[in-house]
Protein backbone atom coordinates (compact mmCIF):
# COMPACT_ATOMS: atom_id res chain seq x y z
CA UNK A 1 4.90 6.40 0.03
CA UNK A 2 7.31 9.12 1.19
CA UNK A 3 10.85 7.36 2.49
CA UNK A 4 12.26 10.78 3.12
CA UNK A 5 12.49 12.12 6.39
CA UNK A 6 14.84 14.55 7.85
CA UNK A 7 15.32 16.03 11.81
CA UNK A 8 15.15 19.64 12.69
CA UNK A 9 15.21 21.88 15.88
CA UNK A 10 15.53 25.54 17.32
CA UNK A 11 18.39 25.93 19.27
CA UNK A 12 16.94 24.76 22.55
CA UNK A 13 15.76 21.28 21.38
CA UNK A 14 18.61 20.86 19.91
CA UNK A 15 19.86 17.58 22.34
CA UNK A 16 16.61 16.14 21.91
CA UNK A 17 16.88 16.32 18.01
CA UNK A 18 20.20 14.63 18.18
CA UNK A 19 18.97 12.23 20.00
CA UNK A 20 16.02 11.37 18.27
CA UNK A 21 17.89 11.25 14.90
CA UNK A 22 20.50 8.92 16.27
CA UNK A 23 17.89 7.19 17.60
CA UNK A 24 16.15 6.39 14.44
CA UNK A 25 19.10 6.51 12.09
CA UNK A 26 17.25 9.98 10.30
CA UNK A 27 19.31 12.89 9.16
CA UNK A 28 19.56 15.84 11.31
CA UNK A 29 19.53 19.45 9.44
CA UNK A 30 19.14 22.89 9.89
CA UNK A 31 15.47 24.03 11.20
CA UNK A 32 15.09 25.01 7.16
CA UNK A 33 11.52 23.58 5.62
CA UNK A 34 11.97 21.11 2.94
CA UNK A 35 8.89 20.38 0.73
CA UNK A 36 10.31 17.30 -0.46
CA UNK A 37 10.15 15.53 2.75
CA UNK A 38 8.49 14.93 6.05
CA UNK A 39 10.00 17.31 8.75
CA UNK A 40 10.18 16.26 11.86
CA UNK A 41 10.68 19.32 14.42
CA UNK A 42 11.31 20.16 18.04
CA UNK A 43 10.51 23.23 18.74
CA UNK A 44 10.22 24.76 22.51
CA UNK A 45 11.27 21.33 23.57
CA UNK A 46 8.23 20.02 21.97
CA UNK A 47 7.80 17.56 19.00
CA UNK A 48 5.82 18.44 15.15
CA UNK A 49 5.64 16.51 12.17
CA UNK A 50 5.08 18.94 8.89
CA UNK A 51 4.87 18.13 5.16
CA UNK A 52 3.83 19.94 2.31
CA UNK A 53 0.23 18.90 0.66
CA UNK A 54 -1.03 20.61 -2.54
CA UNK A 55 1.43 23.72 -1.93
CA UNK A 56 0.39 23.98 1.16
CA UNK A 57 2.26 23.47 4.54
CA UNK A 58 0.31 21.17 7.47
CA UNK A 59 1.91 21.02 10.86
CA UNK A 60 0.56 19.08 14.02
CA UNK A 61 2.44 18.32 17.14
CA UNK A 62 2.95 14.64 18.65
CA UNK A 63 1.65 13.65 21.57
CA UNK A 64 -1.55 13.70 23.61
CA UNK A 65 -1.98 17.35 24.21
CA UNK A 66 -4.31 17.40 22.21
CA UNK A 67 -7.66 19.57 23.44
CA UNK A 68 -10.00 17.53 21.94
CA UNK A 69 -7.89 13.93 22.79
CA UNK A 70 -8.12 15.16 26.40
CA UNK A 71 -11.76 16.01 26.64
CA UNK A 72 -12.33 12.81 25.07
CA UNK A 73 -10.45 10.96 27.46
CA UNK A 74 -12.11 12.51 30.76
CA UNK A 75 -15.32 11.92 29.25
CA UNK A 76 -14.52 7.93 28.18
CA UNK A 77 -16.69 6.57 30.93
CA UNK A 78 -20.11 7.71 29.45
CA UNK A 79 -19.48 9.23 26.28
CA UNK A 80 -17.32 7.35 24.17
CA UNK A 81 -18.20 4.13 22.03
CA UNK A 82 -14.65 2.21 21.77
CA UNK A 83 -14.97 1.70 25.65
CA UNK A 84 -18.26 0.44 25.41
CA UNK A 85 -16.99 -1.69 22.15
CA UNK A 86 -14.24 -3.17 23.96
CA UNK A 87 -16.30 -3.69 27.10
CA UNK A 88 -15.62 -4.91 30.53
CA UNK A 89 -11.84 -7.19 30.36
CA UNK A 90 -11.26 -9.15 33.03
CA UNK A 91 -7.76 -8.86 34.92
CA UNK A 92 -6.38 -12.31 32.98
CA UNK A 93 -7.22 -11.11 29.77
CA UNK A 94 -5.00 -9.16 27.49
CA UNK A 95 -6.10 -6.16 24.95
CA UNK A 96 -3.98 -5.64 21.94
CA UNK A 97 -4.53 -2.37 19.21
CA UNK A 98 -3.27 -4.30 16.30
CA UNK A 99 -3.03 -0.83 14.27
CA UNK A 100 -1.63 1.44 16.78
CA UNK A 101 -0.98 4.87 14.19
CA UNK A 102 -0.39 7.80 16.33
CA UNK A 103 -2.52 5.52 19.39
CA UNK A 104 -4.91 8.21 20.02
CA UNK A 105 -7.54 5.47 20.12
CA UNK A 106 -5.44 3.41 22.69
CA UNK A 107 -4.47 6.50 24.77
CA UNK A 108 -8.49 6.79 25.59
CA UNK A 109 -8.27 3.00 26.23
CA UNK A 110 -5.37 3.67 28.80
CA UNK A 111 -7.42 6.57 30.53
CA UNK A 112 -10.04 4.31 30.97
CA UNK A 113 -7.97 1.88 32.49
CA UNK A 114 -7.03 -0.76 30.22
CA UNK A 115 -3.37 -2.30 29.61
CA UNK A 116 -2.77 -2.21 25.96
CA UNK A 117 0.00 -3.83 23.97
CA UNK A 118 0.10 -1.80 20.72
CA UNK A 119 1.50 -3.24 17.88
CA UNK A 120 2.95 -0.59 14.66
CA UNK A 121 5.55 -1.79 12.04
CA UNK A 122 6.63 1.41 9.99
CA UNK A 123 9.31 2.37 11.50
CA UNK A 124 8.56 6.31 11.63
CA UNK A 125 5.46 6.33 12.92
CA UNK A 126 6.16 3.84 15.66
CA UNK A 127 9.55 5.73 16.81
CA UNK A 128 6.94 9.20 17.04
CA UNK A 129 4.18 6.97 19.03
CA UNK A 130 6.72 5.62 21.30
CA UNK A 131 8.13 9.38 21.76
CA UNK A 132 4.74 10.24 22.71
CA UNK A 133 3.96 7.40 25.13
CA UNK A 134 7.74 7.92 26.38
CA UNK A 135 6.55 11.32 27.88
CA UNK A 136 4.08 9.75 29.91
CA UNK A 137 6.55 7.90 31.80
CA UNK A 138 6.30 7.84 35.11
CA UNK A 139 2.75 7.93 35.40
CA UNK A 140 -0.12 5.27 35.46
CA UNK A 141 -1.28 6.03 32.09
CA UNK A 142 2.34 5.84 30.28
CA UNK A 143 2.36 2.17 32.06
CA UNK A 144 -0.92 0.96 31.11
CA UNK A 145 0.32 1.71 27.33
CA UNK A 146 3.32 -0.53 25.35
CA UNK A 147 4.52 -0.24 21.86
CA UNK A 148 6.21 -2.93 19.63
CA UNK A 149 7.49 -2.19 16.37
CA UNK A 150 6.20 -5.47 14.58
CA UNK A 151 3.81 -6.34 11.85
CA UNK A 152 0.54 -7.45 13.17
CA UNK A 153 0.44 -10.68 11.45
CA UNK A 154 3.60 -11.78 12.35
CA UNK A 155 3.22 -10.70 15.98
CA UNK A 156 -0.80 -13.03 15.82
CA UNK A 157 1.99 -16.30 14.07
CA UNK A 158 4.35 -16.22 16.99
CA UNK A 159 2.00 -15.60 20.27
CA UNK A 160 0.01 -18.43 21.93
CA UNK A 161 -3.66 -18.95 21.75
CA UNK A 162 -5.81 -17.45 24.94
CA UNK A 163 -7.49 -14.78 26.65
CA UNK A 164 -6.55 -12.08 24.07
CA UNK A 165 -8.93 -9.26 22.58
CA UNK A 166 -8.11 -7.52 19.76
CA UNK A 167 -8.69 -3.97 18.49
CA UNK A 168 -8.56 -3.23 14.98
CA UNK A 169 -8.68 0.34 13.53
CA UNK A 170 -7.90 0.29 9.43
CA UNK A 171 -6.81 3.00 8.06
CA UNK A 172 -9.86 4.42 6.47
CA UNK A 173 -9.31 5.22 2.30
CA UNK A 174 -11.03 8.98 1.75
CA UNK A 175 -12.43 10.07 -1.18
CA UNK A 176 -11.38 13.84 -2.56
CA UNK A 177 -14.44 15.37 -1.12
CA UNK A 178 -13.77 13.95 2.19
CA UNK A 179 -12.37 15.89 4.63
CA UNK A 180 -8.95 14.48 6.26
CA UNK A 181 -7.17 15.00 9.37
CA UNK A 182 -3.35 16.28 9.23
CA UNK A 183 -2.36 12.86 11.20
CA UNK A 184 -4.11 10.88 8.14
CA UNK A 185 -2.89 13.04 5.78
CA UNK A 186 0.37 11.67 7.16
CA UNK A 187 -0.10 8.09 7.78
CA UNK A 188 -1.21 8.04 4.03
CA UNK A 189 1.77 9.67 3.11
CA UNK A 190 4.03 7.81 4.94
CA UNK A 191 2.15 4.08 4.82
CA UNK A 192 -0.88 3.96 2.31
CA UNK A 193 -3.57 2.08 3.11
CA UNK A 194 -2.49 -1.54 2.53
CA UNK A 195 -3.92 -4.07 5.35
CA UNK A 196 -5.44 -7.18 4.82
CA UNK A 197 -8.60 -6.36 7.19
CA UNK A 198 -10.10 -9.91 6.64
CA UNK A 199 -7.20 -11.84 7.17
CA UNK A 200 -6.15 -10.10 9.97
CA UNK A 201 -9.44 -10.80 11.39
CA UNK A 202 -8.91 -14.28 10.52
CA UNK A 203 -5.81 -14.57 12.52
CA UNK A 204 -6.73 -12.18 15.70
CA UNK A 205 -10.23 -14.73 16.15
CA UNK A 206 -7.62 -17.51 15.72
CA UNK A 207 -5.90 -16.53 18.68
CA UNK A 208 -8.00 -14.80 20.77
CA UNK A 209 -11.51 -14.54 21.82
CA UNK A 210 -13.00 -10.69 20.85
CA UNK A 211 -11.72 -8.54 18.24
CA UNK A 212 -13.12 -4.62 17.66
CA UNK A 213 -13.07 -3.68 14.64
CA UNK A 214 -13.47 0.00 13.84
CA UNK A 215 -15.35 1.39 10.48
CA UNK A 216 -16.76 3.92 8.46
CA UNK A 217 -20.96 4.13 9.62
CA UNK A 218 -20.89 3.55 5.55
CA UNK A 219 -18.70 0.11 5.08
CA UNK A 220 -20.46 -2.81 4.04
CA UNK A 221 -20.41 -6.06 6.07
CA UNK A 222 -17.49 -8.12 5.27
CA UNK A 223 -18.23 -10.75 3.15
CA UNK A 224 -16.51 -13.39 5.49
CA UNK A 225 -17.53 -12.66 8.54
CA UNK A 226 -20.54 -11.90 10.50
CA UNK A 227 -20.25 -9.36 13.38
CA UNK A 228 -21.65 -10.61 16.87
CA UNK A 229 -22.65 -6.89 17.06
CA UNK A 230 -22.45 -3.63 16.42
CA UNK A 231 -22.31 -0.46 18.16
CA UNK A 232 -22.68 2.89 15.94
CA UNK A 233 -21.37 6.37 16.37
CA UNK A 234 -22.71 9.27 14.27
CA UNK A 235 -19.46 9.05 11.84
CA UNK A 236 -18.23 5.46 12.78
CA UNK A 237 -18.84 1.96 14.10
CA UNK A 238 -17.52 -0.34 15.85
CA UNK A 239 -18.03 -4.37 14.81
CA UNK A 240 -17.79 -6.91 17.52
CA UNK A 241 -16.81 -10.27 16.87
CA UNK A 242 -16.61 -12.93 19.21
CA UNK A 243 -15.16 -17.10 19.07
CA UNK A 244 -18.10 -19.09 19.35
């Protein structure tokens, strides 16, 4: 787990670096690469996370500017298998991403038109989510989408029992030969896989009435818990489970 993180910026970011690193209580440097710790950079007014792996430097920007996010997004409504996980919610239910990461899965959510509550507890990673949802502000899709920094299961002790549905995306442990995104690459670094997927199954069906949980096509069943059903991608899948 890397604890080190430092703030740098080109000269005209550098109010928003200030800001960000007051913000968060992070050290703000020179725009100098240090291989010893995550850098977190604005540059052209825009936000990147970098970090040295094996010698090597990875870079990615935060947000949802992504090409690929964005194609995804505008083609949610018949191509993509978390909408049809999570299925229709009616208007006095409330959805919940349990595991929110960088949110990419609950930004398609949002185009589609949920309202998602989305619940992260490292500290880093939720202060860049909430950056990027913060530049959708304004706009439908930066209201349909809310960030608490909270652990899960203490967040499923303290709310009430109702019309909740829960989505539950675990960070997925790699082996070497498997090939890993920058924004896992990170995630490890900064929060190794750790969760409890079981018992935070346990408590989400305790207080709710769906939960979606997302998987590798290759993870075995839980040995718990029996799926009400499954829907499969060509790399993933998505478990339903419903309160009897």
């Amino acid at each position: 787990m890397v604890e080190s993180y430092i703030v740098t910026s080109d000269q005209q970011s550098a109010e928003d670096a200030a800001k960000f690193a007051k913000k968060h209580n992070l050290k703000l440097c020179k725009p100098e690469m240090q291989k010893d710790k995550i850098n977190i950079e604005f540059i052209d007014k825009k936000l990147f996370v970098s970090f040295y792996e094996n010698r090597q430097k990875l870079s990615f920007e935060i947000g949802f500017s992504d090409i690929k996010l964005q194609a995804r997004s505008q083609k949610a409504k018949v191509k993509e298998t978390i909408i049809k996980a999570v299925g229709e919610i009616e208007p006095d239910y409330k959805l919940y991403d349990l595991t929110a990461g960088f949110a990419k899965d609950s930004f398609i959510l949002a185009n589609y038109g949920y309202d998602v509550t989305l619940l992260e507890k490292h500290p880093i990673i939720y202060a860049l989510t909430k950056y990027s949802i913060d530049q959708l502000a304004g706009s439908k899709l930066g209201e349909r989408m809310k960030i608490i920094n909270q652990d899960s299961l203490e967040f499923l002790e303290r709310i009430p029992k109702g019309k909740n549905v829960f989505y539950l995306d675990p960070m997925f442990v790699r082996t070497k030969k498997s090939k890993v995104k920058k924004e896992m690459q990170l995630l490890q670094k900064i929060n190794p896989p750790e969760l409890n997927i079981e018992l935070l199954l346990e408590k989400a069906l305790d207080k709710g009435e769906k939960v979606i949980l997302k998987r590798q096509i290759t993870d075995p069943s839980l040995s718990n818990y029996t799926s009400h059903h499954i829907i499969k991608g060509s790399k993933i899948k998505f478990e339903i489970y419903t309160v009897k």
